[in-house]
N, C-alpha and C. Protein backbone atom coordinates (compact mmCIF):
# COMPACT_ATOMS: atom_id res chain seq x y z
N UNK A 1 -24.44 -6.97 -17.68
CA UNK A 1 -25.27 -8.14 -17.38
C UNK A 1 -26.69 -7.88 -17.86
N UNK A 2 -27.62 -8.77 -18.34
CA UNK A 2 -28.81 -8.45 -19.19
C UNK A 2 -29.72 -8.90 -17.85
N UNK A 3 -30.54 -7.70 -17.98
CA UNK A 3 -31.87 -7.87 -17.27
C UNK A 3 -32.43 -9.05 -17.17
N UNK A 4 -32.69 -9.83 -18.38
CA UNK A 4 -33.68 -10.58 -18.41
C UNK A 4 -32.85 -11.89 -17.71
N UNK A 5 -31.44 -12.13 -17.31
CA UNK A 5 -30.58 -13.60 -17.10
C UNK A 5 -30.86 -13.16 -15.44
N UNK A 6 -30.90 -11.52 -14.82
CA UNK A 6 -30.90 -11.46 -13.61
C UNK A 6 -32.04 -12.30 -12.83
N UNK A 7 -33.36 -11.77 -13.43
CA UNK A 7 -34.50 -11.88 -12.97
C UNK A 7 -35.07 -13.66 -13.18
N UNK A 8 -34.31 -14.18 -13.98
CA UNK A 8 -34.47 -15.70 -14.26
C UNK A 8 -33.30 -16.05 -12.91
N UNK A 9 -32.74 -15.67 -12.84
CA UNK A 9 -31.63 -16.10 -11.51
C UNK A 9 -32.42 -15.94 -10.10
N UNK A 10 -32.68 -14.14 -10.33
CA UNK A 10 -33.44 -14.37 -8.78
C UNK A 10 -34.96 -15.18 -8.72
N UNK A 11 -35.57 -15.30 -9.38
CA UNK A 11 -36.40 -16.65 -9.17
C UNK A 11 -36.10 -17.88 -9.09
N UNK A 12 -34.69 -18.23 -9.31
CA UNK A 12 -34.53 -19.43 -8.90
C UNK A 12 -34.27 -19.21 -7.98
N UNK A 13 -32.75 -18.49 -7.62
CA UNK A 13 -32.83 -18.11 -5.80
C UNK A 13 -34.08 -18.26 -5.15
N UNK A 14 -35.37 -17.24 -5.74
CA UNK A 14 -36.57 -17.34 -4.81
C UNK A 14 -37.10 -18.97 -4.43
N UNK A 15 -37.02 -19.88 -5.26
CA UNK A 15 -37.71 -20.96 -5.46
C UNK A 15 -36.60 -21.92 -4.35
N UNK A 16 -35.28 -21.59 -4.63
CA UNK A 16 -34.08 -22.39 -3.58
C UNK A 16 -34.67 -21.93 -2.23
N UNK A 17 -35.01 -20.52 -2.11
CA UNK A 17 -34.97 -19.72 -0.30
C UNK A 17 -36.72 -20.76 0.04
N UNK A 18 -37.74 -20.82 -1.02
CA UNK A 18 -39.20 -21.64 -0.54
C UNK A 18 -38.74 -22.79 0.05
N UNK A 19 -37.63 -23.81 -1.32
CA UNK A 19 -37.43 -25.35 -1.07
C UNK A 19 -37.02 -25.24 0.50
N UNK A 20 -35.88 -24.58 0.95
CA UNK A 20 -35.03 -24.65 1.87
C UNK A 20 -35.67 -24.31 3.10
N UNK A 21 -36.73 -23.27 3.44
CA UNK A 21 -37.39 -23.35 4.33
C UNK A 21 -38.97 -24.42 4.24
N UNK A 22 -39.45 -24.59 3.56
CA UNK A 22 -40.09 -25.84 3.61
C UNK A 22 -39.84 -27.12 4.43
N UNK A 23 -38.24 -27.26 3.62
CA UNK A 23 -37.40 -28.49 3.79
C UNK A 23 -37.06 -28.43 5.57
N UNK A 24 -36.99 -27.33 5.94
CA UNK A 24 -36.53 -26.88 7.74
C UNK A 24 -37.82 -26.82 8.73
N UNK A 25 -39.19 -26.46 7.68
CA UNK A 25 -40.05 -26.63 8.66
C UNK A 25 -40.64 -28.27 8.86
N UNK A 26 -40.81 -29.11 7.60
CA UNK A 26 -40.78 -30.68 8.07
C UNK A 26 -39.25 -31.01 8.82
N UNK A 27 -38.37 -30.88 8.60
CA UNK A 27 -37.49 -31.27 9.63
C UNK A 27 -37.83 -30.43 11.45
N UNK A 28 -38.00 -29.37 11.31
CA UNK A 28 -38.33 -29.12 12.77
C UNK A 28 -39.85 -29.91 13.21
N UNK A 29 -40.79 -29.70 12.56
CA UNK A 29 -41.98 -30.57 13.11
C UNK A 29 -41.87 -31.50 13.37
N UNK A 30 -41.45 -32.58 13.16
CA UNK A 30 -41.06 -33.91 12.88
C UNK A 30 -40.26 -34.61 12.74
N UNK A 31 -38.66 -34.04 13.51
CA UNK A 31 -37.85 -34.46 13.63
C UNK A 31 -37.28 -36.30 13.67
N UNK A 32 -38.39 -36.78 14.48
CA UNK A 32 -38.04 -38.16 14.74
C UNK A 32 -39.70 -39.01 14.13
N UNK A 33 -39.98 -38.18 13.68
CA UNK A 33 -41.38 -39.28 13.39
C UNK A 33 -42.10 -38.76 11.53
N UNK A 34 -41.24 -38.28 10.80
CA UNK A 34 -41.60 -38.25 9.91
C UNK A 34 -42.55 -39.19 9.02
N UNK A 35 -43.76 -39.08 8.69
CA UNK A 35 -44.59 -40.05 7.80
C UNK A 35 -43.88 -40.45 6.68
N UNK A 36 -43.97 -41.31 6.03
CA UNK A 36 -43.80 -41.92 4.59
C UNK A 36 -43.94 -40.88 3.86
N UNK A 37 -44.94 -40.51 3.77
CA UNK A 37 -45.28 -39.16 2.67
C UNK A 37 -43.85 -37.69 3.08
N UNK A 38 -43.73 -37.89 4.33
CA UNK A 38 -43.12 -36.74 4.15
C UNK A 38 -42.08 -36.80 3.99
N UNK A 39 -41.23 -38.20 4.57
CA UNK A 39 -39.92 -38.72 4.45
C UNK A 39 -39.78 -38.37 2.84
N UNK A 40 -40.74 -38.73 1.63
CA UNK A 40 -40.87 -38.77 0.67
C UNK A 40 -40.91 -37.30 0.14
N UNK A 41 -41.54 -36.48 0.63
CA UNK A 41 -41.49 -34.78 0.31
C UNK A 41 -40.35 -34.40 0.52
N UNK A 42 -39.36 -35.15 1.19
CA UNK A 42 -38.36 -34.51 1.60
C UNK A 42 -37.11 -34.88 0.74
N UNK A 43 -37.53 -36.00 0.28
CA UNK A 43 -36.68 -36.59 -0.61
C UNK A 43 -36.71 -35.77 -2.28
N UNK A 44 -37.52 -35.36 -2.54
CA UNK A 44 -37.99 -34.49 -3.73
C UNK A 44 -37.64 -33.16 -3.54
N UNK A 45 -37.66 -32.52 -2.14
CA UNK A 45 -37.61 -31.35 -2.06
C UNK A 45 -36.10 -31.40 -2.08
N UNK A 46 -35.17 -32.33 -1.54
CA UNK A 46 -34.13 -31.84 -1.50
C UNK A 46 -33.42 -32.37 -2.91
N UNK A 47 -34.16 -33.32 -3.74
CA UNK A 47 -33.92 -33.58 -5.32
C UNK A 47 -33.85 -32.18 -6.12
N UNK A 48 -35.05 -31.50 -5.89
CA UNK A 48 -35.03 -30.08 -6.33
C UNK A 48 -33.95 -29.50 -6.14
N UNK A 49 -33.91 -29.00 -4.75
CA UNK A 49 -32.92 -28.18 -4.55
C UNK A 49 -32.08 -28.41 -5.40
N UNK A 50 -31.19 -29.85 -5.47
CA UNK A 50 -29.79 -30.35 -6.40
C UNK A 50 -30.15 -29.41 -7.36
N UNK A 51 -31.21 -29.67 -8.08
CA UNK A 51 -31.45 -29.31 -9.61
C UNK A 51 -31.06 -27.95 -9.82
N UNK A 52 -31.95 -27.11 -8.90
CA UNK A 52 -31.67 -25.32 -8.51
C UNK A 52 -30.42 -24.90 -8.61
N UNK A 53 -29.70 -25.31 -7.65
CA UNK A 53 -28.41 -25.06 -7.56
C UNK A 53 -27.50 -25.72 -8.61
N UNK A 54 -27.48 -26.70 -9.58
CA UNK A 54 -27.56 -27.33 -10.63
C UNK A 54 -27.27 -26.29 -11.74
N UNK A 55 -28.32 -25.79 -11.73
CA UNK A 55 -28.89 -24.74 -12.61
C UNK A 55 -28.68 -23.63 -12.58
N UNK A 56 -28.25 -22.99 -11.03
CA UNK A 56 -27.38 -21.74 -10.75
C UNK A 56 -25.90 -21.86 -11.44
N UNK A 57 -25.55 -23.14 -11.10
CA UNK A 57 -24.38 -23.02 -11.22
C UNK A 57 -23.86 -23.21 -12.89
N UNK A 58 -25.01 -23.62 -13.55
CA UNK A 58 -24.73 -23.71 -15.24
C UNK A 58 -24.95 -22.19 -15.97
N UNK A 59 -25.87 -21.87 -15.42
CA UNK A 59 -26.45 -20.12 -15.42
C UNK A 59 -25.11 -19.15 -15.16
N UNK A 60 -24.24 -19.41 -14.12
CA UNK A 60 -23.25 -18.79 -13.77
C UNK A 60 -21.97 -18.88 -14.44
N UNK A 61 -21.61 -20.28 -15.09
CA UNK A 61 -20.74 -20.87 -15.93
C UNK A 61 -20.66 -20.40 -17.50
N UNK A 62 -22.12 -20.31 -17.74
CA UNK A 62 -21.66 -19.93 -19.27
C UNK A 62 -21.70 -18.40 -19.10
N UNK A 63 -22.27 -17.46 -17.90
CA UNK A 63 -22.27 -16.37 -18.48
C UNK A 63 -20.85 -16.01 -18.14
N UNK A 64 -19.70 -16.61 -17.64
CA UNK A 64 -18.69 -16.33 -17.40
C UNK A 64 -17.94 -16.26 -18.43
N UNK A 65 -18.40 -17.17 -19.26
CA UNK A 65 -17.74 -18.05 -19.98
C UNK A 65 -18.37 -17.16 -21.58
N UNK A 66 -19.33 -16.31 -21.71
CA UNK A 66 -19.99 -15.32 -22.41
C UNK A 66 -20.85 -15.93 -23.41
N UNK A 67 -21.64 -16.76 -22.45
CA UNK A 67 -22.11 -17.83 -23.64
C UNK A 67 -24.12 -17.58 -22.96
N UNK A 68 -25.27 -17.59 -23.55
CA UNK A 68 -26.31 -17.16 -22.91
C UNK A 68 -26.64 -18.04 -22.02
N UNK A 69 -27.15 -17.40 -20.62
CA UNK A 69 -27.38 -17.90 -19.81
C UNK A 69 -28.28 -18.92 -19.65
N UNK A 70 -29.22 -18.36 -20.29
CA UNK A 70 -30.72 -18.63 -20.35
C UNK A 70 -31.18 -19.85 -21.17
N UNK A 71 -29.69 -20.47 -21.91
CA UNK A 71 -29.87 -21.84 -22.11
C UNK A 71 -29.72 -23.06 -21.35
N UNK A 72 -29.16 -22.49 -20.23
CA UNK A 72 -28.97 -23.68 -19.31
C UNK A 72 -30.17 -23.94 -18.83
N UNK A 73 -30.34 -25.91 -18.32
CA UNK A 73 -31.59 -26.07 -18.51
C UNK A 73 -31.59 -27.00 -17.06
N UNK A 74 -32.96 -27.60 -16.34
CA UNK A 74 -32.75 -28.26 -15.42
C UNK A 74 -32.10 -29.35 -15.71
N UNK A 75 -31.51 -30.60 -15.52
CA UNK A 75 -31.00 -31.56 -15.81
C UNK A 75 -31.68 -33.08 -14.78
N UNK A 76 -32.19 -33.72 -15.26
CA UNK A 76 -32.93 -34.91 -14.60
C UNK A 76 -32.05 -35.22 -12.80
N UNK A 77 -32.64 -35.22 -11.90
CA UNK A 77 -32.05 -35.78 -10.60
C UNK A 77 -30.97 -36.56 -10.58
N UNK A 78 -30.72 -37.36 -11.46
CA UNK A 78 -30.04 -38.30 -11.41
C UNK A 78 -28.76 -38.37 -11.81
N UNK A 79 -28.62 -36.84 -12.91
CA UNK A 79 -27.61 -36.78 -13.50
C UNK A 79 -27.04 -35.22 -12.46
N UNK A 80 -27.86 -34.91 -11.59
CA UNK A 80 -26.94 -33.93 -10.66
C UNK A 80 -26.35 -34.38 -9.24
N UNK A 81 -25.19 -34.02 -9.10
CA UNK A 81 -24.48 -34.19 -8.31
C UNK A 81 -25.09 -33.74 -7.05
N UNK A 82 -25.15 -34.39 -6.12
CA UNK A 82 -25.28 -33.80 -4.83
C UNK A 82 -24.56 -32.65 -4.29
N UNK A 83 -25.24 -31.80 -4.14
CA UNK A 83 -24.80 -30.21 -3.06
C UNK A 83 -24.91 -29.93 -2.03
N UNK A 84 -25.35 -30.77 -1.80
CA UNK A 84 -25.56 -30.42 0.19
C UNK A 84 -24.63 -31.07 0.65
N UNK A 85 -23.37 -30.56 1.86
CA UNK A 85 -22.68 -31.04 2.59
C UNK A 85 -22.74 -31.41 3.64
C-alpha cells in the first residue's frame, strides 16, 4: 500500500471524525430549537459527510481494484447517495 494513498485517507477520516462531532455537538445544544442558520449548518455538514464517505469509498474501490487511488475525486452532493442510516 503507498504511503502517500494512506495519509490522503487518514485525513479524510480526520475531516469525517471533525464533521461528525461538530454535527453531535449542534444536535446536543439544540436539540429542539435549532436556528435557521444552524438547521442549515447541519444540512451541509451532513452533505459533506455524504461526500467523505463518498470518497472513502471510491478511494477504497479502485485501490482494490489496482487502479490509483488518488484519482478519486469529491463528487457534487447531489450525485451522492445518502449514507447515513
Amino acid at each position: 500500500m503507498g504511503g502517500m494513498s494512506d495519509s490522503q485517507e487518514s485525513s479524510i477520516l480526520s475531516r469525517i471524525s471533525d464533521l461528525v462531532s461538530e454535527e453531535r455537538d449542534l444536535r446536543e445544544q439544540s436539540e429542539h430549537r435549532l436556528t435557521p442558520e444552524e438547521r442549515q449548518r447541519m444540512r451541509r455538514l451532513e452533505q459533506e459527510l455524504d461526500q467523505c464517505w463518498d470518497l472513502l469509498r471510491q478511494r477504497r474501490a479502485r485501490e482494490e481494484f489496482g487502479d490509483d487511488p488518488d484519482a478519486a475525486h469529491v463528487r457534487p452532493a447531489g450525485e451522492v447517495e445518502d449514507y447515513r442510516q
